[in-house]
Protein backbone atom coordinates (compact mmCIF):
# COMPACT_ATOMS: atom_id res chain seq x y z
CA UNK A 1 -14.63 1.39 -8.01
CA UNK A 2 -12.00 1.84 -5.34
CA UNK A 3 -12.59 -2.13 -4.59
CA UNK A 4 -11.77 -3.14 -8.25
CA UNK A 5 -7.74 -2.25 -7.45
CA UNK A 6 -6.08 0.05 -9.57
CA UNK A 7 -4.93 -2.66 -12.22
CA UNK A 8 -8.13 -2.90 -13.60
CA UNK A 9 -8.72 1.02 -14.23
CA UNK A 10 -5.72 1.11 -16.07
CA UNK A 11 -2.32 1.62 -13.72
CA UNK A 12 0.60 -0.47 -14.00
CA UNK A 13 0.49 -1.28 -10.29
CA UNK A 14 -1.61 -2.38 -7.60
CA UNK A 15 -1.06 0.88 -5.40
CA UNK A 16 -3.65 3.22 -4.86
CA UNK A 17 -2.11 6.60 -3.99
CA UNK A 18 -4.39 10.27 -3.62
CA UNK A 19 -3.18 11.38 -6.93
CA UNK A 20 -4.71 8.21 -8.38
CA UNK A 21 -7.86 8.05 -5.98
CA UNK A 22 -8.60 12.30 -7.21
CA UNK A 23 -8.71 11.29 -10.57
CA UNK A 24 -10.99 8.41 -10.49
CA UNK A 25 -13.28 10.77 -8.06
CA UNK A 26 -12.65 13.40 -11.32
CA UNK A 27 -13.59 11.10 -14.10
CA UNK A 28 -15.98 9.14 -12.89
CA UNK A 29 -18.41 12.42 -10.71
CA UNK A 30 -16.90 15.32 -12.70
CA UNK A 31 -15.64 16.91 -9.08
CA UNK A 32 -12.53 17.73 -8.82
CA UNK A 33 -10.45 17.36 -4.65
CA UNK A 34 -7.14 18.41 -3.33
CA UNK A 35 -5.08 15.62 -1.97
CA UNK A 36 -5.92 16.39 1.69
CA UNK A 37 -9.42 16.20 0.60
CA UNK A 38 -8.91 12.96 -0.65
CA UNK A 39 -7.63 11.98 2.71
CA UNK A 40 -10.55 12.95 4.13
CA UNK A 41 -12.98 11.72 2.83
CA UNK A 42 -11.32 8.14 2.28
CA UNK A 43 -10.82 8.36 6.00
CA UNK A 44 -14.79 9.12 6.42
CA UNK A 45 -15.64 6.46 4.24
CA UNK A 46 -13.37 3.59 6.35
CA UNK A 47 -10.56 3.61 4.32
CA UNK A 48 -6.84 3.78 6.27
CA UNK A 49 -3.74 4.16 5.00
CA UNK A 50 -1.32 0.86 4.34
CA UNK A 51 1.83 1.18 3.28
CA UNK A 52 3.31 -2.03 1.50
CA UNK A 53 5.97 -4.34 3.65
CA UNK A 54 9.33 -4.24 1.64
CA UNK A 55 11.32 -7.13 1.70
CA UNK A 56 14.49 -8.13 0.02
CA UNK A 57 14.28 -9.53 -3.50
CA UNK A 58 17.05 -12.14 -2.32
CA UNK A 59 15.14 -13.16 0.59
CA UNK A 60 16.25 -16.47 2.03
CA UNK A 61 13.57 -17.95 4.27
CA UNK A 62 15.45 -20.93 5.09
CA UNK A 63 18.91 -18.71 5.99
CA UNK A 64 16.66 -16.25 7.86
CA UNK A 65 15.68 -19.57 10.78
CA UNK A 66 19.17 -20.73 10.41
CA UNK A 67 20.26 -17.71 11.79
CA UNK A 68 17.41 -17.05 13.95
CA UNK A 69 18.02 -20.65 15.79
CA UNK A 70 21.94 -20.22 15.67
CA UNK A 71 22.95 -16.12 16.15
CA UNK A 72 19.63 -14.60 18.07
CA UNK A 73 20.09 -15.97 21.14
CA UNK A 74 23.53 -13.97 21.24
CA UNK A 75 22.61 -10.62 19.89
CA UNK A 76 19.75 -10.47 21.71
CA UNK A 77 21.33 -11.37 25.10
């Protein structure tokens, strides 16, 4: 189920979190874990922890290697 994503069990977003990963564990086998539990047993069962990169909404790609080429060099020395 975990595989599916969390879009397609009904959240608004594409995260999984413990809260989120407890309750499909609590509607789907009728057990109920603590969020450390969770973590366990997502961690016996392969899964690691990711955390999403954040990047700015007004991300310029093209300014970004401008100033890469032309400023780097300086500020790095």
């Amino acid at each position: 189920m975990l595989d599916e994503g969390p879009l397609a069990l009904g959240w608004s977003d594409a995260r999984w979190t413990l809260a989120r990963v407890a309750e499909v564990i609590e509607r789907r086998f009728e057990v109920s874990y603590t969020l450390r539990g969770v973590s366990y047993l997502l961690h016996r069962l392969g899964y690691s922890q990711q955390v999403p990169t954040r990047r700015a909404i007004e991300r310029d790609p093209e300014a970004m290697a401008s100033w890469h080429r032309r400023r780097w060099p300086s500020v790095r020395g």
